[in-house]
N, C-alpha and C. Protein backbone atom coordinates (compact mmCIF):
# COMPACT_ATOMS: atom_id res chain seq x y z
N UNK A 1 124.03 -42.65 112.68
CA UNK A 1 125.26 -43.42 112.46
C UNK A 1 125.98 -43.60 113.79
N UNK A 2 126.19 -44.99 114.07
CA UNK A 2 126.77 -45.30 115.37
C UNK A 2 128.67 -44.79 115.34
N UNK A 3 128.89 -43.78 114.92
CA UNK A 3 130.47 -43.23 114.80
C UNK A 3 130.37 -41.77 115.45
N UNK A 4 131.75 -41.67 116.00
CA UNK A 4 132.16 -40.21 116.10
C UNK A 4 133.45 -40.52 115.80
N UNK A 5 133.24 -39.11 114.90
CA UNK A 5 134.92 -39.20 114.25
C UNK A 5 135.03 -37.89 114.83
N UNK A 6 136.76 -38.24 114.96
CA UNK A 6 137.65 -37.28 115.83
C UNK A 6 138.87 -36.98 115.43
N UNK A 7 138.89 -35.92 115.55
CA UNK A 7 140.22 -34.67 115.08
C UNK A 7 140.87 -34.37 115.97
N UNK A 8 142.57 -35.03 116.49
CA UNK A 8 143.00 -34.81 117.84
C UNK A 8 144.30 -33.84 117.30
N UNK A 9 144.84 -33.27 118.12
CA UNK A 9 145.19 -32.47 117.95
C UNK A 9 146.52 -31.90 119.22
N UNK A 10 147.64 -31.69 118.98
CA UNK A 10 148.62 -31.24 119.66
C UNK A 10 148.61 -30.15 119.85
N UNK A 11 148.77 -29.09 120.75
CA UNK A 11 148.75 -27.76 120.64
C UNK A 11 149.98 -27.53 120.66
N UNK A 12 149.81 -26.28 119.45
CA UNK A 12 151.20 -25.35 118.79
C UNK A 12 152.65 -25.38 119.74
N UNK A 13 153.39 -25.23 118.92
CA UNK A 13 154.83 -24.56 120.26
C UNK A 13 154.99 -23.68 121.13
N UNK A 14 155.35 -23.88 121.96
CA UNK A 14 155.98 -23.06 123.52
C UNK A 14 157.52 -23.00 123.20
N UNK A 15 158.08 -22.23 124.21
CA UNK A 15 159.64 -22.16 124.06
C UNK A 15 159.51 -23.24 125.12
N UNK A 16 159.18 -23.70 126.15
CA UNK A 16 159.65 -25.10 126.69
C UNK A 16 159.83 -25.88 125.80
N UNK A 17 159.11 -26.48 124.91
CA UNK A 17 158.85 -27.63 123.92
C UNK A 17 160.42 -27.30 123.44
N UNK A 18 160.93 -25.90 122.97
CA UNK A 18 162.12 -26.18 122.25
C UNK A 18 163.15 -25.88 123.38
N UNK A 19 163.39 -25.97 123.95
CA UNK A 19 164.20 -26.13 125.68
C UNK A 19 164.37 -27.64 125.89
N UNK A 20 163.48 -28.57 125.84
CA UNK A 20 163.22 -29.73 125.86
C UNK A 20 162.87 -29.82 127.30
N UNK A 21 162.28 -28.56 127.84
CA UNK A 21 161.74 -28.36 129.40
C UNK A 21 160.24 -28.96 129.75
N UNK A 22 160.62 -29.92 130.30
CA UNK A 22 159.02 -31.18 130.71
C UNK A 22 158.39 -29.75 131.40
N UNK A 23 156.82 -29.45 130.66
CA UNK A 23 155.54 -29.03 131.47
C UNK A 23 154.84 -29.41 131.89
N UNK A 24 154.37 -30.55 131.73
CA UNK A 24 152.85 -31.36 132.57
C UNK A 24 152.10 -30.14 132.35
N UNK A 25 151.52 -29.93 134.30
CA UNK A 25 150.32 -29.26 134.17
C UNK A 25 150.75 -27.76 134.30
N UNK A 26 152.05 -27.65 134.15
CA UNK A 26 152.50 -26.02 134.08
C UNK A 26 152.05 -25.22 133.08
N UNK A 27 151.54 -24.01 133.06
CA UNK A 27 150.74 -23.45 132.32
C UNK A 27 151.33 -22.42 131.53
N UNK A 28 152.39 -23.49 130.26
CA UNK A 28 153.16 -22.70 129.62
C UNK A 28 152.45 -22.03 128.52
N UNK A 29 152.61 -20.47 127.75
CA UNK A 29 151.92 -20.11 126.51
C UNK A 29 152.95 -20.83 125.16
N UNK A 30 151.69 -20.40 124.26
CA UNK A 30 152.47 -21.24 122.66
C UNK A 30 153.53 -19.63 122.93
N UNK A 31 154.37 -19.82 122.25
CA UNK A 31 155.25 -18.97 121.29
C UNK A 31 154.54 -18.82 120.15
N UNK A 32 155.49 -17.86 119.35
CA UNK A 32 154.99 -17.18 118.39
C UNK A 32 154.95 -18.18 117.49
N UNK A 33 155.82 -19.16 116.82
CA UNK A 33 155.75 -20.40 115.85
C UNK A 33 154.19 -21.32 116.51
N UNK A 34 153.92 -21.23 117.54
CA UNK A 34 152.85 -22.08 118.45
C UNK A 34 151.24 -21.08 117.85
N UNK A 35 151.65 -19.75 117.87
CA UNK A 35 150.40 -19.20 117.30
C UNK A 35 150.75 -19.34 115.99
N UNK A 36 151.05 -19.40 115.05
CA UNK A 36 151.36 -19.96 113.57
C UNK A 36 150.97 -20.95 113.58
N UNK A 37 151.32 -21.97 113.79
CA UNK A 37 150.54 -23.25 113.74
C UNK A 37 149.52 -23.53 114.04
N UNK A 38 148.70 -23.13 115.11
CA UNK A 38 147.41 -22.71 115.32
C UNK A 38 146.69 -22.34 114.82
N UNK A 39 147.02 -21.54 114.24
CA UNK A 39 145.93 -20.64 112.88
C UNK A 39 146.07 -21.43 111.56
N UNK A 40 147.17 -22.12 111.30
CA UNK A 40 147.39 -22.99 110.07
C UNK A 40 146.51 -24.44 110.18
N UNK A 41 146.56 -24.92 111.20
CA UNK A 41 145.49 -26.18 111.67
C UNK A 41 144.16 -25.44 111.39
N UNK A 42 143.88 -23.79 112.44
CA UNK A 42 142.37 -23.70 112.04
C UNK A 42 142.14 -23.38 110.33
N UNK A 43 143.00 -22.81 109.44
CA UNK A 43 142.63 -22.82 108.13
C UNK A 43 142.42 -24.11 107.43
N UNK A 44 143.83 -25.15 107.82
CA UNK A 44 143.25 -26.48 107.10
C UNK A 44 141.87 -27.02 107.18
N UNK A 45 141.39 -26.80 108.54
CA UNK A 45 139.97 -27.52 108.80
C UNK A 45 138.55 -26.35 108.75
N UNK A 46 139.21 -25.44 108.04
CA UNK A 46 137.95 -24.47 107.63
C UNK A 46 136.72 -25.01 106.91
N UNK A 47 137.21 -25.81 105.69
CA UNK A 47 135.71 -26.46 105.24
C UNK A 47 135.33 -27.67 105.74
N UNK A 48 135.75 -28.03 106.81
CA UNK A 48 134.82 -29.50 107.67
C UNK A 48 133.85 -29.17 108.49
N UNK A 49 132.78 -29.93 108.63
CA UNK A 49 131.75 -29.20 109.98
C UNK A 49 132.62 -29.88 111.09
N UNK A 50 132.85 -29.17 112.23
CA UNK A 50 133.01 -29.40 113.35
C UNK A 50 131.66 -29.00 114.22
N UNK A 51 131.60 -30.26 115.00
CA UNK A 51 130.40 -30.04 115.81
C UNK A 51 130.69 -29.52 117.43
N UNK A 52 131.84 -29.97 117.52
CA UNK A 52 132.02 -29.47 119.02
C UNK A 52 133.85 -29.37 119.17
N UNK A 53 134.37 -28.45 120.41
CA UNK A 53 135.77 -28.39 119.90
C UNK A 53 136.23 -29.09 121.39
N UNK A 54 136.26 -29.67 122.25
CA UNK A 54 137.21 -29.57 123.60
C UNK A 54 138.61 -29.60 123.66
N UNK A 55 138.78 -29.28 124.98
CA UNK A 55 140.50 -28.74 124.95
C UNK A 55 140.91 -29.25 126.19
N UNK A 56 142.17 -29.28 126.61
CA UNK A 56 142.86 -29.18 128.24
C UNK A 56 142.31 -27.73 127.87
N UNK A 57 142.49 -27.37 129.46
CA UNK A 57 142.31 -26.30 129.81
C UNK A 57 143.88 -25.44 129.99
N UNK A 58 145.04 -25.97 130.02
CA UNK A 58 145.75 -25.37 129.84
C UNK A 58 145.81 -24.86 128.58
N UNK A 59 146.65 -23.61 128.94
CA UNK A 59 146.79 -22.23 127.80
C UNK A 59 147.29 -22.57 126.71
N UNK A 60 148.54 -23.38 126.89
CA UNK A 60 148.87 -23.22 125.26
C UNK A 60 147.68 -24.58 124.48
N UNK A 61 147.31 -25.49 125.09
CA UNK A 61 146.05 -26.19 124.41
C UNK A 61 144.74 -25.55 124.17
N UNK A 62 144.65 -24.73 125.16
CA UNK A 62 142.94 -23.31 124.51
C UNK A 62 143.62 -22.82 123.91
N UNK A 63 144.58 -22.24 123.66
CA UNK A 63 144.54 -20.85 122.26
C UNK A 63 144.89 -21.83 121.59
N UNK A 64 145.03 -22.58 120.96
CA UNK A 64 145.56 -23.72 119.47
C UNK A 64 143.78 -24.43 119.63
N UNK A 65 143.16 -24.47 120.64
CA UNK A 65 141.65 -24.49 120.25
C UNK A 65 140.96 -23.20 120.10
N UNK A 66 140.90 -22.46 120.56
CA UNK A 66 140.21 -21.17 120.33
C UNK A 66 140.71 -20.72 119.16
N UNK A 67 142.11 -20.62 117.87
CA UNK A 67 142.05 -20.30 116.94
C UNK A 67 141.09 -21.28 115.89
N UNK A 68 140.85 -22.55 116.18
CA UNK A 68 140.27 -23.48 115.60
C UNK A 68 138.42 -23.02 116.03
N UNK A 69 137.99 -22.52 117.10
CA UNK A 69 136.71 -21.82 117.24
C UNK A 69 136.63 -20.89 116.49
N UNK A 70 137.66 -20.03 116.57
CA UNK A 70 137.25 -19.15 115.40
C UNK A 70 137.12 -19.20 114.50
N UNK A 71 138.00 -19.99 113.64
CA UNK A 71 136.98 -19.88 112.06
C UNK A 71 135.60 -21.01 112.21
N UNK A 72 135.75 -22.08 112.75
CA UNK A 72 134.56 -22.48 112.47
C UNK A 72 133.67 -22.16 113.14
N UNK A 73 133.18 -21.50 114.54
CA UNK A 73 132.31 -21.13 114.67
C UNK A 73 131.98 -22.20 115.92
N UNK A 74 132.38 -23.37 116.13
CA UNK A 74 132.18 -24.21 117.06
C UNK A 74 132.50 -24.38 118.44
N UNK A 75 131.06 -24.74 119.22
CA UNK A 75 131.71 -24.47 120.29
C UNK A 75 133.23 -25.31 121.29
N UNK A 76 133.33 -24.42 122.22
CA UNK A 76 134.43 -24.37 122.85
C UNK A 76 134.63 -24.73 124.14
N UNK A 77 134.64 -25.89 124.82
CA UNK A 77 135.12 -26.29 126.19
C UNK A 77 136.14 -26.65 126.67
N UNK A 78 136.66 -26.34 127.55
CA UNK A 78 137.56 -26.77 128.51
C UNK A 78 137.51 -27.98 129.37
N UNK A 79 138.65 -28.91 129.14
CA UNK A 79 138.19 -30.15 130.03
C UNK A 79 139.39 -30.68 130.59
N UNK A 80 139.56 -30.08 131.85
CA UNK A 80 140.90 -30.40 132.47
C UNK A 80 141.40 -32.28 132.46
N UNK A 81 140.60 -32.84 132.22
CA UNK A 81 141.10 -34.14 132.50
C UNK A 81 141.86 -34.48 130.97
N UNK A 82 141.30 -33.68 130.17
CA UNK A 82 142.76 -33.65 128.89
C UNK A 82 144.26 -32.93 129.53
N UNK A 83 144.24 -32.73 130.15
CA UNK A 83 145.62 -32.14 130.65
C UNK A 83 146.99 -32.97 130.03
N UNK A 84 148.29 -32.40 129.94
CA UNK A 84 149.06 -33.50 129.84
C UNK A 84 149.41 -34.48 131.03
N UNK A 85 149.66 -35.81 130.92
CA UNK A 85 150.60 -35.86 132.14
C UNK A 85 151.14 -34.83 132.92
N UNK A 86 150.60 -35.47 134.56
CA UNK A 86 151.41 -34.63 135.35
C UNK A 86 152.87 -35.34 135.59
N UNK A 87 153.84 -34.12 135.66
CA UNK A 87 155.11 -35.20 136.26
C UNK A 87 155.86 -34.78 137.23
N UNK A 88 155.12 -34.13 137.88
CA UNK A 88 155.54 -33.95 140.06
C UNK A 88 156.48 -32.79 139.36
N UNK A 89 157.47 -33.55 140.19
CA UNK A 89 158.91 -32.68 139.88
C UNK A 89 159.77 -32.74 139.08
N UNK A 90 159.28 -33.61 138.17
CA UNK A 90 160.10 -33.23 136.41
C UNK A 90 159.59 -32.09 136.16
N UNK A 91 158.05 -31.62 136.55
CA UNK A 91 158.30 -29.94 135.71
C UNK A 91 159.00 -29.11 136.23
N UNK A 92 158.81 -28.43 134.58
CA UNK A 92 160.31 -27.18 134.65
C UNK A 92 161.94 -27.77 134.40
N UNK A 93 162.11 -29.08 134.28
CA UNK A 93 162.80 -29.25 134.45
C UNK A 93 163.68 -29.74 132.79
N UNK A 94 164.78 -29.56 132.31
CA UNK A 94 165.17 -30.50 131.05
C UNK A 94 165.52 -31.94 131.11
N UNK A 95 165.27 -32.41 130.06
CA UNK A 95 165.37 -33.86 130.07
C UNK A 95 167.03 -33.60 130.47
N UNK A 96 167.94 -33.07 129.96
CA UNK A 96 169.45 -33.16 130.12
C UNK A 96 169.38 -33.19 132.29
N UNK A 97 168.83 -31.77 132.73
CA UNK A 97 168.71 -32.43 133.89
C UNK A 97 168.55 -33.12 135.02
N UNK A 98 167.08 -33.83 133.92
CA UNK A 98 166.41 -35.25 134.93
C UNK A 98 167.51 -36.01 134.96
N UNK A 99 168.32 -36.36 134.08
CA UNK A 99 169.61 -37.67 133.26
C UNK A 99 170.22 -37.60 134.35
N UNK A 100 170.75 -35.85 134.96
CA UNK A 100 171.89 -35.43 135.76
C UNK A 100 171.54 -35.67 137.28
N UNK A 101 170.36 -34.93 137.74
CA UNK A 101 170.21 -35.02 139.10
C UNK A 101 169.26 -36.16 139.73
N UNK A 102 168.45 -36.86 138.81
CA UNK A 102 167.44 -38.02 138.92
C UNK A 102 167.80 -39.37 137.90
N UNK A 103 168.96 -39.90 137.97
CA UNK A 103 169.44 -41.01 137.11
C UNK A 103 168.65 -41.90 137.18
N UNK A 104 168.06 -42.68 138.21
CA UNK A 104 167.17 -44.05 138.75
C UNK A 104 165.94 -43.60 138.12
N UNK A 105 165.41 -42.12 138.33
CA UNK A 105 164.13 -42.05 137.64
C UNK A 105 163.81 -41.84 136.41
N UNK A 106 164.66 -41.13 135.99
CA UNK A 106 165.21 -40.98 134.63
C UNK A 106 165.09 -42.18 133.49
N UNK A 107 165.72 -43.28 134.19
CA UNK A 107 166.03 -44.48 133.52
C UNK A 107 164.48 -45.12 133.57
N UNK A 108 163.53 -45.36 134.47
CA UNK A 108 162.46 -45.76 134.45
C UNK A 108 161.47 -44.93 133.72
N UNK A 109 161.64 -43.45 133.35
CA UNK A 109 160.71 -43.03 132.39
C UNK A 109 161.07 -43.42 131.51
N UNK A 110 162.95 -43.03 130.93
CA UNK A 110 163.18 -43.64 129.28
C UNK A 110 162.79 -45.30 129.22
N UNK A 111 162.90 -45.86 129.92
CA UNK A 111 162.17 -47.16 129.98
C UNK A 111 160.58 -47.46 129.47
N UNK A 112 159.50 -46.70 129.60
CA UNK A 112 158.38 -46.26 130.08
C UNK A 112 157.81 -47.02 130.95
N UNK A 113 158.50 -47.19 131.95
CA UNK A 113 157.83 -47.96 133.26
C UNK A 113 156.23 -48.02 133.01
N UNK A 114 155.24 -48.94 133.41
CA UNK A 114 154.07 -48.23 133.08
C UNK A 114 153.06 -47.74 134.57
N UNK A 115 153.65 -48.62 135.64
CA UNK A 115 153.97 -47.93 137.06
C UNK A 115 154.76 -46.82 137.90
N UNK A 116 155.72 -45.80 136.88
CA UNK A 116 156.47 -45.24 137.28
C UNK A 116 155.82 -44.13 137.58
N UNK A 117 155.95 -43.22 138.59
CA UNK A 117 155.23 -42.38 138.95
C UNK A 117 156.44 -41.36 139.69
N UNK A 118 156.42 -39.92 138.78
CA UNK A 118 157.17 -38.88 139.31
C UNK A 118 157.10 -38.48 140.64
N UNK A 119 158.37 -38.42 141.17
CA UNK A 119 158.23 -38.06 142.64
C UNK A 119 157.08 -36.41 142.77
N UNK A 120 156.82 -35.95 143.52
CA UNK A 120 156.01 -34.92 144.00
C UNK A 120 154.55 -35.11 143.30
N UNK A 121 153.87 -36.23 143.31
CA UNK A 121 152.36 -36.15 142.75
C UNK A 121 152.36 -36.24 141.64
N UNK A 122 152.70 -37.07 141.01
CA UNK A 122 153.21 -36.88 139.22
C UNK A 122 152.03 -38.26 138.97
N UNK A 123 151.99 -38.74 137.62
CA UNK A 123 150.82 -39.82 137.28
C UNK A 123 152.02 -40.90 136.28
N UNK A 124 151.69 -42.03 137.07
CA UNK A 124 152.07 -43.17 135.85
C UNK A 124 151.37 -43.62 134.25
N UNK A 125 152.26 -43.78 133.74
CA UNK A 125 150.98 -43.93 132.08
C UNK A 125 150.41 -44.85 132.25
N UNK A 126 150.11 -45.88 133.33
CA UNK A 126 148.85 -46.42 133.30
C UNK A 126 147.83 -45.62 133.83
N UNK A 127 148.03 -44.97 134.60
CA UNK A 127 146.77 -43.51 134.84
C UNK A 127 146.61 -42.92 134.05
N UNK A 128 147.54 -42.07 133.40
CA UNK A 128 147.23 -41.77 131.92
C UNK A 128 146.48 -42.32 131.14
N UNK A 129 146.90 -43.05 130.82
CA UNK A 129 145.79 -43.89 130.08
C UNK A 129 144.40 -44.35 130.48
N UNK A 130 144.28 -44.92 131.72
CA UNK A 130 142.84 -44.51 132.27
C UNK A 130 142.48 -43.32 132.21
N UNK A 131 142.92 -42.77 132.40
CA UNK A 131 142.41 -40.68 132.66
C UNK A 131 142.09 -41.06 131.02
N UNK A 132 142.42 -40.54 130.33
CA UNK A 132 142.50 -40.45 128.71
C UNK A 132 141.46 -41.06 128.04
N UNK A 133 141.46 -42.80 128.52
CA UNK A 133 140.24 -43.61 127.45
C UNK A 133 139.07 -42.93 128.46
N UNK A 134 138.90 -43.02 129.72
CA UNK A 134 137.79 -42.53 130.03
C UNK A 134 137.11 -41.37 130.00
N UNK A 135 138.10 -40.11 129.81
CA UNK A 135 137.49 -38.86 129.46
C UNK A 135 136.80 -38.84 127.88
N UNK A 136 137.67 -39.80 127.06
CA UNK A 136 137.36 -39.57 124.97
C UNK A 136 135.98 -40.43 124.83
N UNK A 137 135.92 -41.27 125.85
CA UNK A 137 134.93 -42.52 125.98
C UNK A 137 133.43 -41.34 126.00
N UNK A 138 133.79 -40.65 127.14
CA UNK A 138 132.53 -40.60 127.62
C UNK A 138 132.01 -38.91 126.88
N UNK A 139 133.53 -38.14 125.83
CA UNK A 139 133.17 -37.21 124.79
C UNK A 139 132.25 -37.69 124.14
N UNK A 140 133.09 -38.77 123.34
CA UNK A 140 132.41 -39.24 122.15
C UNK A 140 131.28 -40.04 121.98
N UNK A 141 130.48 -40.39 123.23
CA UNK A 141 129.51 -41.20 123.33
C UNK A 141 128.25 -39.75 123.36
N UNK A 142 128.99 -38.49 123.17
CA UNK A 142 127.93 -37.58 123.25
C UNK A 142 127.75 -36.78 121.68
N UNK A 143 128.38 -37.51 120.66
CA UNK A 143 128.30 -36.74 119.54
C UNK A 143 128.76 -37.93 118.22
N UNK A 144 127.64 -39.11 118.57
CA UNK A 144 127.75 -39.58 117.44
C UNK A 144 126.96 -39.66 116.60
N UNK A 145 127.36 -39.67 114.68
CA UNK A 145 127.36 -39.24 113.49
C UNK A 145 127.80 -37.84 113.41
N UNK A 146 128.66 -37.49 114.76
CA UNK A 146 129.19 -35.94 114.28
C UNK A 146 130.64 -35.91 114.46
N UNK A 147 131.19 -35.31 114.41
CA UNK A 147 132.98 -34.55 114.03
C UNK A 147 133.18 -33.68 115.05
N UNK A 148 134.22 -34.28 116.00
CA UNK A 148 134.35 -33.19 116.87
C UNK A 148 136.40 -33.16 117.14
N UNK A 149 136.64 -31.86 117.69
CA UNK A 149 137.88 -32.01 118.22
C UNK A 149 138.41 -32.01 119.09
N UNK A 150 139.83 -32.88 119.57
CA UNK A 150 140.32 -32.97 120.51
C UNK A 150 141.21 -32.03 120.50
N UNK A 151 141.55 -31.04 121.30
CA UNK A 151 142.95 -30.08 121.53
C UNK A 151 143.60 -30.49 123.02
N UNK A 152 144.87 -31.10 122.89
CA UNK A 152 145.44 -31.73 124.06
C UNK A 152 147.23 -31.33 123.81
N UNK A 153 147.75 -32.86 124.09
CA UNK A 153 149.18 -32.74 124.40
C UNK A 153 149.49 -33.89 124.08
N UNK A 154 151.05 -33.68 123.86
CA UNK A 154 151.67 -34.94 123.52
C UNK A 154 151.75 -36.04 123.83
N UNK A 155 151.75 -36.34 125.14
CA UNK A 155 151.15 -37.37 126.11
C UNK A 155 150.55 -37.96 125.92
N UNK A 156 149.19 -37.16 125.09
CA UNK A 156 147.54 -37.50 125.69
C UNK A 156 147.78 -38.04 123.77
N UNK A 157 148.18 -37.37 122.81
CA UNK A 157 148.33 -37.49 121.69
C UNK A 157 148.97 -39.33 121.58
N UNK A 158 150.06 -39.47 122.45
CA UNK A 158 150.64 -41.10 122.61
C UNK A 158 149.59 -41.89 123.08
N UNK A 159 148.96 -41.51 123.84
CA UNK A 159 147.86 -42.71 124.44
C UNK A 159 146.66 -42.63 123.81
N UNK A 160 146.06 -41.72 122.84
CA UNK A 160 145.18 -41.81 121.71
C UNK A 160 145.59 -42.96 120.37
N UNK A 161 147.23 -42.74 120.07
CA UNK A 161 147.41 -43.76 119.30
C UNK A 161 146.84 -45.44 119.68
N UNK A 162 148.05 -45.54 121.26
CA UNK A 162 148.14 -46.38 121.58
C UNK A 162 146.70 -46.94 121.51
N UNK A 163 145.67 -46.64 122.41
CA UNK A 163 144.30 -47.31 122.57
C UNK A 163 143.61 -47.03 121.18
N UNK A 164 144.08 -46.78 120.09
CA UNK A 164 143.91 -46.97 118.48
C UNK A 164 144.08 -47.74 117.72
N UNK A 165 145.55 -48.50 118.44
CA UNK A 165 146.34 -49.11 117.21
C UNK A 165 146.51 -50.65 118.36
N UNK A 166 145.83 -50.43 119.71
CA UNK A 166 146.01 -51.90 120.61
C UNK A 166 147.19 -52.02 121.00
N UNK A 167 148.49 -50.94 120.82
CA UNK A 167 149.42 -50.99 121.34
C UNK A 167 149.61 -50.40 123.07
N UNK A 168 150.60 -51.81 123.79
CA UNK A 168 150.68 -51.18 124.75
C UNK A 168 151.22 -50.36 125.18
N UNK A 169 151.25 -49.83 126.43
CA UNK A 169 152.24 -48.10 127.27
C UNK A 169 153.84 -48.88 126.87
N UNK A 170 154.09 -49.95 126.48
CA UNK A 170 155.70 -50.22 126.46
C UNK A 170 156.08 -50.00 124.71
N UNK A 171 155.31 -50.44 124.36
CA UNK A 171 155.79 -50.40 122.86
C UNK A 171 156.44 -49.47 122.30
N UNK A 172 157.68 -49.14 121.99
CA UNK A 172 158.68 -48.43 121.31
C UNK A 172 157.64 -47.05 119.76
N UNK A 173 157.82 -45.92 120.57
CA UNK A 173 157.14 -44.81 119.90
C UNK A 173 158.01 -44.80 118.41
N UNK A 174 157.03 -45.49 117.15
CA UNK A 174 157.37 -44.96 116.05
C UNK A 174 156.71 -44.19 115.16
N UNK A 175 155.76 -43.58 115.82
CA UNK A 175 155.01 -42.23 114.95
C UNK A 175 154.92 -41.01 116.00
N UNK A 176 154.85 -40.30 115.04
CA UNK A 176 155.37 -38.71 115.12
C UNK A 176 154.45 -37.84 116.45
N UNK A 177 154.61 -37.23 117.08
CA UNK A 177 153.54 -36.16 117.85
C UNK A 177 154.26 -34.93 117.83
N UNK A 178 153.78 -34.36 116.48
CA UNK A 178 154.09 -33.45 115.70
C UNK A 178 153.13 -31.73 116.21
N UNK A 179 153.43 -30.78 116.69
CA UNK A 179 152.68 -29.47 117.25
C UNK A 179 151.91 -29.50 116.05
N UNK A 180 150.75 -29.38 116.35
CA UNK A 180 149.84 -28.65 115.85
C UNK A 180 149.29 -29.64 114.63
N UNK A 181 150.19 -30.97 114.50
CA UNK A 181 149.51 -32.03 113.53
C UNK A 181 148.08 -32.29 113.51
N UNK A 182 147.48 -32.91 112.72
CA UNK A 182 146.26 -32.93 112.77
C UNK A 182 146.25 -34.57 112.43
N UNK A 183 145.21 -35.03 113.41
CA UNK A 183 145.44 -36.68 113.36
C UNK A 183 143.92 -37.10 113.47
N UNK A 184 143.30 -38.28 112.76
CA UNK A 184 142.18 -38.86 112.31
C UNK A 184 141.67 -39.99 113.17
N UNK A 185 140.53 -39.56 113.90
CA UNK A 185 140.76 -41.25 114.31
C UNK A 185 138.92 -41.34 114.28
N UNK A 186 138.70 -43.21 114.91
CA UNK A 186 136.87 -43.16 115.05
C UNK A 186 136.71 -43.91 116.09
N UNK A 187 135.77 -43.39 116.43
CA UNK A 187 134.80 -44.00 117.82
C UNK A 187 134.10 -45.01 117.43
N UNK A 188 133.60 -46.06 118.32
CA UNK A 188 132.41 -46.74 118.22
C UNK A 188 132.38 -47.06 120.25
N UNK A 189 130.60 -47.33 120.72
CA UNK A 189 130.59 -47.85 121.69
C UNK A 189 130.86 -48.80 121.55
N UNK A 190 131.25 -49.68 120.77
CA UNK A 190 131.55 -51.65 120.58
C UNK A 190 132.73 -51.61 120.36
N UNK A 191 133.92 -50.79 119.61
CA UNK A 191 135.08 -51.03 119.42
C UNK A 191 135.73 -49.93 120.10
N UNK A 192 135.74 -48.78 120.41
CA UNK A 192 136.38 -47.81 121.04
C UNK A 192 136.99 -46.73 119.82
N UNK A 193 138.27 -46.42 120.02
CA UNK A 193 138.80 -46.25 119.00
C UNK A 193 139.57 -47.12 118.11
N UNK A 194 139.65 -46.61 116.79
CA UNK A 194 140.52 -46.89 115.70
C UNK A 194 141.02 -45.27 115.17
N UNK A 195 141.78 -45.96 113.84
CA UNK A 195 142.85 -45.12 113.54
C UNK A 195 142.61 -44.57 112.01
N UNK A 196 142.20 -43.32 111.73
CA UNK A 196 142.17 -43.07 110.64
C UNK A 196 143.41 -42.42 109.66
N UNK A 197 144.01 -41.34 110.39
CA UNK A 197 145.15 -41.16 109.61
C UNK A 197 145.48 -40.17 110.54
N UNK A 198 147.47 -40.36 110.65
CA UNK A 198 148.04 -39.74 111.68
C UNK A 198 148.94 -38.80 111.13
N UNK A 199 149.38 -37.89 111.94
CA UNK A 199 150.76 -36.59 111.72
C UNK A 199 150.51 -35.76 110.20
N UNK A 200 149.10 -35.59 110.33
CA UNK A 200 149.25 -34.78 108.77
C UNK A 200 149.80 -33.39 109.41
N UNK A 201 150.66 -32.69 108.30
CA UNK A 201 151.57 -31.73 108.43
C UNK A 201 151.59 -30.90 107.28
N UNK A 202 150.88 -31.19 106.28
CA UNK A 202 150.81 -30.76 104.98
C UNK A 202 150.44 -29.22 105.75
N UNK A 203 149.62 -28.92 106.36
CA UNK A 203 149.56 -26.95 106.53
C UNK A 203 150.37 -26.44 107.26
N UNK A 204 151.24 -27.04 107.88
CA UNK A 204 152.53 -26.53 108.13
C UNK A 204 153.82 -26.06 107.55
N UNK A 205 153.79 -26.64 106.19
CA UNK A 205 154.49 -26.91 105.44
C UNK A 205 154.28 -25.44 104.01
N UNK A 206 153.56 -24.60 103.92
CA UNK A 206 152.58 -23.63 103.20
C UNK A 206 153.94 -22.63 103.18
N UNK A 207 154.15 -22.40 104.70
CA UNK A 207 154.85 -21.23 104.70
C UNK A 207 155.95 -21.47 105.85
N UNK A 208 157.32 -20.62 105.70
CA UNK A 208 158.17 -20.71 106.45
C UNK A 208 158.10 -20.37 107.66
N UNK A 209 159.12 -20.71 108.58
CA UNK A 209 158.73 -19.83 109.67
C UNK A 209 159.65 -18.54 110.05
N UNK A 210 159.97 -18.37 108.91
CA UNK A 210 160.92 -17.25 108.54
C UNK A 210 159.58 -15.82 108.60
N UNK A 211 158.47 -16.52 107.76
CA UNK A 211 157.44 -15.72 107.50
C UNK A 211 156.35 -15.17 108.39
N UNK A 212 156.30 -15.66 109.70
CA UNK A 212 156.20 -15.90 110.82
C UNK A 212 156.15 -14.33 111.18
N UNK A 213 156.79 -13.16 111.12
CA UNK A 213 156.99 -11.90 111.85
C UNK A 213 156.91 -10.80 110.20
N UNK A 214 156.54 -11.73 109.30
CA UNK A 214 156.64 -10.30 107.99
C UNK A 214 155.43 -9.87 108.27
């Protein structure tokens, strides 16, 4: 079968994520709600075959894949070119402070410039997006009629839609990139991707996160 279908995937929460502190390629861990969700994605997809799992190689994207290796059993790579966006010297930093001490640049990310490029070595989302179709391109041309997963970042999660749905880097974000969601999509070498079904959340939803430390 000329398909690979693909399971992409946000990795769990960090306390940056709830800081609203930009990481790129900073190598933040999930938090404890981030390992919860992790293990709740790997139970939802316990009875699917997964044939292969890749990840960024950053930490909090391997352990939200490595709980997903463990129950199924599938293997496990690291592939730095899933990374999130880099963004120079927005990391570490809060969106409230980019607003404050970087106004001009600020305004061209909330914009989504698609040339804008963070001062200190940072990547514009048209690189992104090259980086992105060409790394999933050349996954998925290695596992078709099989099921494999993506473990990445929010970033990388926006420009999976986008080159899904034919929307461009400007188009106004109206679906979700939800931690630890689990999102549907398919390959072909003739069409690329399409879109099977996005932000499922239903195993998140099981248990509180009250329940989290009982």
């Amino acid at each position: 079968m000329n398909v690979t279908r693909i399971i992409a995937i946000r990795h769990g929460e960090t306390a940056w994520n709830v800081d609203t502190r930009i990481q790129g390629h900073l190598d933040i861990p999930l938090n404890d709600v981030g390992e919860w969700q992790a293990r709740q994605a790997a139970q939802a997809l316990a009875g699917e075959t997964i044939d292969a799992i890749y990840s960024s190689d950053l930490k909090r994207a391997f352990a939200t894949a490595q709980a997903l290796a463990d129950v199924s059993g599938a293997t496990l790579t690291p592939v730095e070119n899933l990374r999130e966006r880099c963004f120079g010297d927005f990391e570490g930093r809060t969106f409230a402070q980019i607003e404050a001490e970087s106004p001009e640049q600020a305004l061209r990310w909330r914009k989504r410039d698609p040339e804008f490029t963070p001062h200190g070595g940072g990547e514009s989302l048209t690189m992104l997006r090259a980086r992105i179709n060409h790394t999933v391109n050349a996954l998925a041309a290695q596992h078709l009629g099989e099921q494999i997963v993506l473990v990445a970042h929010g970033g990388v999660m926006d420009v999976l839609y986008r080159l899904a749905t034919r929307l461009d880097l400007q188009a106004p974000r109206t679906w979700d990139l939800t931690n630890a969601a689990i999102n549907r999509l398919l390959w072909t070498p003739e069409s690329g991707l399409t879109l099977v079904g996005w932000a499922d959340t239903g195993h998140l939803n099981q248990q509180t996160r009250d329940e989290i430390h009982s």
